[in-house]
C-alpha atoms as a PDB file:
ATOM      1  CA  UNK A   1       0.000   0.000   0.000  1.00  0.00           C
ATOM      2  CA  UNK A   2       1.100   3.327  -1.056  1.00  0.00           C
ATOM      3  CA  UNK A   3       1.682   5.736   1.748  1.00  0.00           C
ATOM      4  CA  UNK A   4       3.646   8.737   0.176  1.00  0.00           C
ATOM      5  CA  UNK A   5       1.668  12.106   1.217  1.00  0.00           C
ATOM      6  CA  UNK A   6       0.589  13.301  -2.109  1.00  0.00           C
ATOM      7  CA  UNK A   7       1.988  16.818  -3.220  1.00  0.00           C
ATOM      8  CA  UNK A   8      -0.506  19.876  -2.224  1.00  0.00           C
ATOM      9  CA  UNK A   9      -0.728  23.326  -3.938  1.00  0.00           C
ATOM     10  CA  UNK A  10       0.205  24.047  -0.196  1.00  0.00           C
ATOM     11  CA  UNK A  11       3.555  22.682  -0.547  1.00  0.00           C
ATOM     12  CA  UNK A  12       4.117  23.964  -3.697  1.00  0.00           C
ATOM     13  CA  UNK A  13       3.519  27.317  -2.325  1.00  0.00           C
ATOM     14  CA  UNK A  14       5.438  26.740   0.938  1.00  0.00           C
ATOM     15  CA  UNK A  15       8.489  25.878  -1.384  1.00  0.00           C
ATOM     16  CA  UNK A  16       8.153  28.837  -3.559  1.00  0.00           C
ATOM     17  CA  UNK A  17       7.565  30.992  -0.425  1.00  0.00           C
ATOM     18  CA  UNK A  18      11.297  29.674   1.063  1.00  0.00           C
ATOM     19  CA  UNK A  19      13.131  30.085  -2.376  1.00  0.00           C
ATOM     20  CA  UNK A  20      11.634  33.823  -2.304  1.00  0.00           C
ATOM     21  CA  UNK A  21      12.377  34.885   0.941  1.00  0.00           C
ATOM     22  CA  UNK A  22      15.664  32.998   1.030  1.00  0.00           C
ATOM     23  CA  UNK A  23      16.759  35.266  -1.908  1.00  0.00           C
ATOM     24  CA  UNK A  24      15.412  38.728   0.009  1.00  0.00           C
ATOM     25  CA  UNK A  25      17.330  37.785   2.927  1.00  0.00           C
ATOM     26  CA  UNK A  26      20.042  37.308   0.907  1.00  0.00           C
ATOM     27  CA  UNK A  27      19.419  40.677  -1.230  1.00  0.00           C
ATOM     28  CA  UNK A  28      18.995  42.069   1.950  1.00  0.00           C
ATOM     29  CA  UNK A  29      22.161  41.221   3.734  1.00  0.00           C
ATOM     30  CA  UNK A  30      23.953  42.214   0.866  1.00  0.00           C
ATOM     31  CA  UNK A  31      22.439  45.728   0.471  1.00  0.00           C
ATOM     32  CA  UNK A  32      23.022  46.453   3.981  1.00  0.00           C
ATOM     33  CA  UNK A  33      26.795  45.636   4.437  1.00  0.00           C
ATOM     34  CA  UNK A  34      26.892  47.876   0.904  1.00  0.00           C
ATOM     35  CA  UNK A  35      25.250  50.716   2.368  1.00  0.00           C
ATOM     36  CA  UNK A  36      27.292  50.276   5.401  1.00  0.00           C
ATOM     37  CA  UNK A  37      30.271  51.102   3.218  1.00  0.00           C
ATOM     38  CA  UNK A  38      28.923  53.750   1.571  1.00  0.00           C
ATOM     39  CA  UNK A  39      28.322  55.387   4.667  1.00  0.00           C
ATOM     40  CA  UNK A  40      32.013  55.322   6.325  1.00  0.00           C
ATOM     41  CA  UNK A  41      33.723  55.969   2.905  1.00  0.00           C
ATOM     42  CA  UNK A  42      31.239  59.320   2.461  1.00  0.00           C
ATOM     43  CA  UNK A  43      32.154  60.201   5.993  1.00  0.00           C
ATOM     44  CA  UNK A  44      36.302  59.320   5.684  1.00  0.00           C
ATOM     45  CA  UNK A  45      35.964  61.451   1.880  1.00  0.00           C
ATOM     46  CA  UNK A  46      34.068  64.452   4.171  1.00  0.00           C
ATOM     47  CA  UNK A  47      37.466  64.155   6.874  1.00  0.00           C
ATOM     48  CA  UNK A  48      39.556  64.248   3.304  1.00  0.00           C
ATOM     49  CA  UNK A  49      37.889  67.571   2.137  1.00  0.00           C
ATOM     50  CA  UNK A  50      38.497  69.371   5.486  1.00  0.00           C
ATOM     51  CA  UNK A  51      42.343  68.481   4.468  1.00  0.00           C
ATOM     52  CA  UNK A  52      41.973  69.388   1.263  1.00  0.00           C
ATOM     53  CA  UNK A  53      43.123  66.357  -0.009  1.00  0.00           C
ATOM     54  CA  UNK A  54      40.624  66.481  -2.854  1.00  0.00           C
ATOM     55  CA  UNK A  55      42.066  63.748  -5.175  1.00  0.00           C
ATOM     56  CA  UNK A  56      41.491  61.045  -2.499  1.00  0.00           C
ATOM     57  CA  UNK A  57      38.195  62.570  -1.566  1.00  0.00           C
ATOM     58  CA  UNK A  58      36.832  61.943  -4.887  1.00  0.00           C
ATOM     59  CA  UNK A  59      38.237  58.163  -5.460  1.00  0.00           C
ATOM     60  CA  UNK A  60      36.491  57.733  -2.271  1.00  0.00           C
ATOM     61  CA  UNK A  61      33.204  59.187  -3.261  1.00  0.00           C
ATOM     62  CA  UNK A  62      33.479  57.170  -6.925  1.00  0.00           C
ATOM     63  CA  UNK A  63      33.957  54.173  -4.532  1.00  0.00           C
ATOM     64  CA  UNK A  64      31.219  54.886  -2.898  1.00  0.00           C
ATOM     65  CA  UNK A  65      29.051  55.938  -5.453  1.00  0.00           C
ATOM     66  CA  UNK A  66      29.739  52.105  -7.530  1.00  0.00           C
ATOM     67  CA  UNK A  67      28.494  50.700  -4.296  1.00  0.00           C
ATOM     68  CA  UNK A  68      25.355  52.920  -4.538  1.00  0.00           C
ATOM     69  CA  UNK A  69      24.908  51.548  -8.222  1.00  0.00           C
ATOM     70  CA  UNK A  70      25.438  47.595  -7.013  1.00  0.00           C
ATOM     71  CA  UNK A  71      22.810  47.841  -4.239  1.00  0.00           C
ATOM     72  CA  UNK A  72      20.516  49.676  -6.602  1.00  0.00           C
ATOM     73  CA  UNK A  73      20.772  46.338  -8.820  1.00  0.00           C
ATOM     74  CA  UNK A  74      21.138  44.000  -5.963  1.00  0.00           C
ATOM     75  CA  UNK A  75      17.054  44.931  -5.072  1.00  0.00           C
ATOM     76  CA  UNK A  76      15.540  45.733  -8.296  1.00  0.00           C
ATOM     77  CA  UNK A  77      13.614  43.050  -7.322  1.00  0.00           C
ATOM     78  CA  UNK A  78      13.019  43.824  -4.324  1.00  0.00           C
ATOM     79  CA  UNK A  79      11.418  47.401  -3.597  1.00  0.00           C
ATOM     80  CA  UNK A  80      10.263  47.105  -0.505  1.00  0.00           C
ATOM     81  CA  UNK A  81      13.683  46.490   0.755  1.00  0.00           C
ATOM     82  CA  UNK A  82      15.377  49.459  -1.232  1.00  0.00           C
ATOM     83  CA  UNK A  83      12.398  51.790   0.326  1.00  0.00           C
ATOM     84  CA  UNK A  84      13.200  50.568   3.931  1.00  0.00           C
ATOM     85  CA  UNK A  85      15.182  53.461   4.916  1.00  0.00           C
ATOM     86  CA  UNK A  86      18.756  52.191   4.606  1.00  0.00           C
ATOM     87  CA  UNK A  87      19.638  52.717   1.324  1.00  0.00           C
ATOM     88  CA  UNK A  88      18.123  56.450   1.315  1.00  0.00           C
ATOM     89  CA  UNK A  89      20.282  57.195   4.621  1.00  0.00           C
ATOM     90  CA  UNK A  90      23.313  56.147   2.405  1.00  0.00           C
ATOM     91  CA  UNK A  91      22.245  58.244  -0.184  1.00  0.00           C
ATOM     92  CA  UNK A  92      21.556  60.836   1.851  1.00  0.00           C
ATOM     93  CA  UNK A  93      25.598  60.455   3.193  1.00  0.00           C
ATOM     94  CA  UNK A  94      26.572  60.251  -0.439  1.00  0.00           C
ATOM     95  CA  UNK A  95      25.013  63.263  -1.539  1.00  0.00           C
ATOM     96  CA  UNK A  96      26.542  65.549   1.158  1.00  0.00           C
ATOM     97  CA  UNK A  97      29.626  64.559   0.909  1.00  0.00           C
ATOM     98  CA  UNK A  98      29.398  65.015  -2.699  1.00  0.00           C
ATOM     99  CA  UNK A  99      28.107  68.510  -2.407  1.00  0.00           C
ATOM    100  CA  UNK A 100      30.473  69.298   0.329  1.00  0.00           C
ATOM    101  CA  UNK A 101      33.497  68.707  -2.156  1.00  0.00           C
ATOM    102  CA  UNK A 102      32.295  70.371  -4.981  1.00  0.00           C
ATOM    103  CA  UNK A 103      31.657  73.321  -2.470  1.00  0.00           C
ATOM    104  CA  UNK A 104      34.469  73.674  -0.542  1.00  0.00           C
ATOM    105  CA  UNK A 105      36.930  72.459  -4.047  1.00  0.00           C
ATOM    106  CA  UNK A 106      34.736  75.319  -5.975  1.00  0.00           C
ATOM    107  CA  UNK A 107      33.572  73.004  -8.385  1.00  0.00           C
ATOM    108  CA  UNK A 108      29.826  73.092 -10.209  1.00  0.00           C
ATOM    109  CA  UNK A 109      27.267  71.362  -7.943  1.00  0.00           C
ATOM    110  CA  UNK A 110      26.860  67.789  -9.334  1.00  0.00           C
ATOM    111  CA  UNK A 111      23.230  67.076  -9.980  1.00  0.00           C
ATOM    112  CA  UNK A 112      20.519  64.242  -9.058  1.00  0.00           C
ATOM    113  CA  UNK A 113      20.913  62.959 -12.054  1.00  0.00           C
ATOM    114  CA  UNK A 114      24.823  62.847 -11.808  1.00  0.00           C
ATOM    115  CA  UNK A 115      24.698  61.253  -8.371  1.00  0.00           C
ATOM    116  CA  UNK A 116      22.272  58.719  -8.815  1.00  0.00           C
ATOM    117  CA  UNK A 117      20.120  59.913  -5.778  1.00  0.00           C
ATOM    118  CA  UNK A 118      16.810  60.733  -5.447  1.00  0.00           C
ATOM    119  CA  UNK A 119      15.456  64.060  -4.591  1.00  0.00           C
ATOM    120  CA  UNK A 120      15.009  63.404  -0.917  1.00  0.00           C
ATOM    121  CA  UNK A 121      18.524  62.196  -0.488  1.00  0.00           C
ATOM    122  CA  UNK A 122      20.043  64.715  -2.640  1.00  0.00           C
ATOM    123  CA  UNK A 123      18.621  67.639  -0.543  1.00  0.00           C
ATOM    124  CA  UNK A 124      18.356  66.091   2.604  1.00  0.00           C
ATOM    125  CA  UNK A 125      22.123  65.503   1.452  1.00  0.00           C
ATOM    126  CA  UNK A 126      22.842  69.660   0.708  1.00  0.00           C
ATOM    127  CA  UNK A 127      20.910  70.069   4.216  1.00  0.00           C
ATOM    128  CA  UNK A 128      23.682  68.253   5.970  1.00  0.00           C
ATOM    129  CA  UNK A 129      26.516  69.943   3.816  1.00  0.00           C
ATOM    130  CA  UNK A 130      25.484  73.333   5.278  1.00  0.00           C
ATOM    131  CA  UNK A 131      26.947  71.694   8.810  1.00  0.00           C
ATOM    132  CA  UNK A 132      30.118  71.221   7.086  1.00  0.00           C
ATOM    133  CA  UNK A 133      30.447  74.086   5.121  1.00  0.00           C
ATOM    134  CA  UNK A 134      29.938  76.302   8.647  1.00  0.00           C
ATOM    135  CA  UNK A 135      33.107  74.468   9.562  1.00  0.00           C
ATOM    136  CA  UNK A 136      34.684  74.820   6.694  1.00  0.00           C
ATOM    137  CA  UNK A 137      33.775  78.275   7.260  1.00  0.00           C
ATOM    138  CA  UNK A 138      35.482  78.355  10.707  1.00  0.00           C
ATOM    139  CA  UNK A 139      38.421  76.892   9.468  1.00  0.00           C
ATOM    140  CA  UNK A 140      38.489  79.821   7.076  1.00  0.00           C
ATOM    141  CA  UNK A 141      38.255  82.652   9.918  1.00  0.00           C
ATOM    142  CA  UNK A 142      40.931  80.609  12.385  1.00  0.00           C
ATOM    143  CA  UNK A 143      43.270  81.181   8.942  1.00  0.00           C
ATOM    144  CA  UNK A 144      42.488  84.966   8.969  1.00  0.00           C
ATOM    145  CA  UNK A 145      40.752  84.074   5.252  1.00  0.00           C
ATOM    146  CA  UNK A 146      37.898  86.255   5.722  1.00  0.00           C
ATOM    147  CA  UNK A 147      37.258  87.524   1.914  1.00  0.00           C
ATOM    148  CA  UNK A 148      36.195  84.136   1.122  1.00  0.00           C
ATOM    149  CA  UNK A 149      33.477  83.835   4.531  1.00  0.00           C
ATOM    150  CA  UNK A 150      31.208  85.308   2.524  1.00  0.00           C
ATOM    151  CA  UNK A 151      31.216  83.417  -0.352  1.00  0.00           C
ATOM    152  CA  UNK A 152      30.634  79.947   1.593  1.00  0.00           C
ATOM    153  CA  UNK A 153      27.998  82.225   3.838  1.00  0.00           C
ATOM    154  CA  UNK A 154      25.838  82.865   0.466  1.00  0.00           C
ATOM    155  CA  UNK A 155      25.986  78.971  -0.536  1.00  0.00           C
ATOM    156  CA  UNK A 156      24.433  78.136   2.912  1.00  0.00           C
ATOM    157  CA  UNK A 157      21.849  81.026   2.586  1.00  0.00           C
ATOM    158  CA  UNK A 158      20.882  79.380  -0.844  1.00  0.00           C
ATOM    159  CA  UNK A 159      20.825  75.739   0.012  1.00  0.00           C
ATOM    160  CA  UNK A 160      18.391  76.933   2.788  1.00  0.00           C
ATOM    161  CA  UNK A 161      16.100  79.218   0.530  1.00  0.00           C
ATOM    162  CA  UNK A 162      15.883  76.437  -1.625  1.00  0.00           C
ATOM    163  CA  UNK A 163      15.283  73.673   1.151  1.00  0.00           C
ATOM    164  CA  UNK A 164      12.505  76.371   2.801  1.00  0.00           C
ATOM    165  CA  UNK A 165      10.286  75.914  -0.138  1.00  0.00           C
ATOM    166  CA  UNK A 166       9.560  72.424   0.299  1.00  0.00           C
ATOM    167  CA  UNK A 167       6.454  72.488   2.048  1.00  0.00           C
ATOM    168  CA  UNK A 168       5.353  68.640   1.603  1.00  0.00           C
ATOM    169  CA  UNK A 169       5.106  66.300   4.321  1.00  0.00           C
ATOM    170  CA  UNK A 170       7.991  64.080   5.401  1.00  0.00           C
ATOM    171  CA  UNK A 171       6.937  60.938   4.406  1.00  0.00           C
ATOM    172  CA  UNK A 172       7.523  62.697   0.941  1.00  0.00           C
ATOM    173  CA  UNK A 173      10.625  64.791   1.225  1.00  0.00           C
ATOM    174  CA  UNK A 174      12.260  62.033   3.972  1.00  0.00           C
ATOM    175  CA  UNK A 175      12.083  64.140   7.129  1.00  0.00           C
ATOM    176  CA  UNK A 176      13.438  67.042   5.213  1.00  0.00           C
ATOM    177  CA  UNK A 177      11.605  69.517   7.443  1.00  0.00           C
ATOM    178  CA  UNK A 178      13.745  68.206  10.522  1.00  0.00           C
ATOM    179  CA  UNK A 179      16.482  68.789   7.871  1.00  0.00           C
ATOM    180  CA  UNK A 180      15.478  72.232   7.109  1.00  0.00           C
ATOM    181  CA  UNK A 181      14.835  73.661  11.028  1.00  0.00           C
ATOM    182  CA  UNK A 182      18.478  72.272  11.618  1.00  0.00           C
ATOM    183  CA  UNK A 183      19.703  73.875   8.700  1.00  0.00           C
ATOM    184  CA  UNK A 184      18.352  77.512  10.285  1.00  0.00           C
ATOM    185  CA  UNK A 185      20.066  76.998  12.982  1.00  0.00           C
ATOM    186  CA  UNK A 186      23.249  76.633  11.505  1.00  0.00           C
ATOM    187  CA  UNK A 187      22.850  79.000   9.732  1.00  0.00           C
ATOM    188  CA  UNK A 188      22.105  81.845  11.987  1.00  0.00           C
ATOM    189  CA  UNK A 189      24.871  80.629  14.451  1.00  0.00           C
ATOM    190  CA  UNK A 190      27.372  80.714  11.531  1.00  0.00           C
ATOM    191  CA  UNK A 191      26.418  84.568  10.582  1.00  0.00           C
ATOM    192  CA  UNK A 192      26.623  85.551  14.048  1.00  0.00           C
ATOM    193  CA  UNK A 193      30.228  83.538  14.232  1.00  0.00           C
ATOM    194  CA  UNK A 194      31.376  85.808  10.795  1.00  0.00           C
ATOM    195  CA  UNK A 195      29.607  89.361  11.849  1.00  0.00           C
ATOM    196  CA  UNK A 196      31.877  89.103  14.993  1.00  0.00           C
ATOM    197  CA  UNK A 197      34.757  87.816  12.574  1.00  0.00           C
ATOM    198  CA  UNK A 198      34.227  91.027   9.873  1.00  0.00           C
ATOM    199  CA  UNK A 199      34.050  93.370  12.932  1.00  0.00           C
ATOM    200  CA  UNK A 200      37.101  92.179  14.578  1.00  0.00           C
ATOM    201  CA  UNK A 201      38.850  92.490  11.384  1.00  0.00           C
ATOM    202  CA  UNK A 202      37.754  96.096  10.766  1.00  0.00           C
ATOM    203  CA  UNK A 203      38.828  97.070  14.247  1.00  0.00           C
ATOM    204  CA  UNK A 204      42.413  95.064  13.709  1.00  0.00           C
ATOM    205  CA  UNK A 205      42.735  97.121  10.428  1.00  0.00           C
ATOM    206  CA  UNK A 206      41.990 100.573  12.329  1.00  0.00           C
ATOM    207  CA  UNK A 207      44.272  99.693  15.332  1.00  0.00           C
ATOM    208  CA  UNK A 208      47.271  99.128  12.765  1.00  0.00           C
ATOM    209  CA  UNK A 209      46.526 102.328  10.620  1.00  0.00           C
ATOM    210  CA  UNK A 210      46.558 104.085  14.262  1.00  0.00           C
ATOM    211  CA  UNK A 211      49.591 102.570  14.624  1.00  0.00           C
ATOM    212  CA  UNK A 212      51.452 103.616  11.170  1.00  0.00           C
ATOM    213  CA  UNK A 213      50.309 107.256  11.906  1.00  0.00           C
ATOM    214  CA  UNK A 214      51.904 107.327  14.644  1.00  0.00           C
END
């Protein structure tokens, strides 16, 4: 007498289940030890700029930015994943580091489109690069290079106008409104930090043309 269970669409199902979520986990894993990278090599290119070691910064950031590309294709399949949260906080790291070189190098802003980041990364990206072009901008007053404050000044005044005008809620924009109020902060403290800088350097200049007339 035959005992084998016969085969059920159950078990069918139950195998096709395993095989799926046996790849996600997989797709997964990957994605996340990818996105872990991207994260310290965007910081470590960041530390690079503040050197001005610019060449390394950007093989960093190209690193980086192949990683970005790899754990885009790793989930194509698997969108649920890619919209977790993870892979946008990379971007997000990407994109300021990104903007933070071209900034501080004086190079054109790279783009979206260029980066390979959506619009909530790339400007929740330029949010964050405000913090480190204020101390980029400090670094600039410690060296007595005042002239160019208010160059880096006006980039932070326009990243914020822009980021201001995004009136959508954050599930859209990806908690760019947290983003933005930081952002004002910054920004306030940093014009305060270079109004005391420009007035101490007007009264240095009077002191020493007091001094030659003597």
């Amino acid at each position: 007498m035959d005992t084998t269970r016969p085969t059920t669409p159950l078990d069918t199902i139950s195998e096709q289940a395993l095989a799926h979520f046996t790849a996600k986990s997989a797709a997964r894993e990957t994605a996340l030890r990818q996105t872990r990278e991207v994260i310290r090599t965007s910081a470590n290119a960041i530390r690079a700029v503040h050197r001005r070691e610019f060449v390394q910064a950007r093989t960093m950031l190209q690193h980086a930015h192949g990683l970005l590309r790899e754990t885009a294709a790793v989930l194509a399949g698997h969108q649920d994943i890619y919209h977790a949260g993870f892979v946008h906080d990379a971007a997000k790291e990407f994109a300021e580091a990104s903007l933070t070189l071209a900034l501080v190098a004086g190079e054109p802003l790279p783009d979206p489109e260029t980066l390979g980041v959506e619009y909530q990364a790339y400007l929740n990206g330029a949010g964050e690069a405000v913090g480190e072009l204020r101390r980029h901008l400090l670094d600039l007053i410690r060296h007595g290079d005042i002239a160019r404050c208010e160059a880096v000044l006006e980039w932070m005044d326009d990243i914020y106008a822009v980021l201001v005008t995004m009136d959508f809620p954050e599930a859209v924009t990806g908690g760019l409104r947290r983003t933005t109020d930081a952002v004002r902060g910054i920004l306030e403290r940093t014009r305060g930090d270079l109004t005391t800088a420009l007035a101490q350097a007007r009264l240095e200049r009077k002191l020493a043309e007091w001094e030659q007339r003597l």
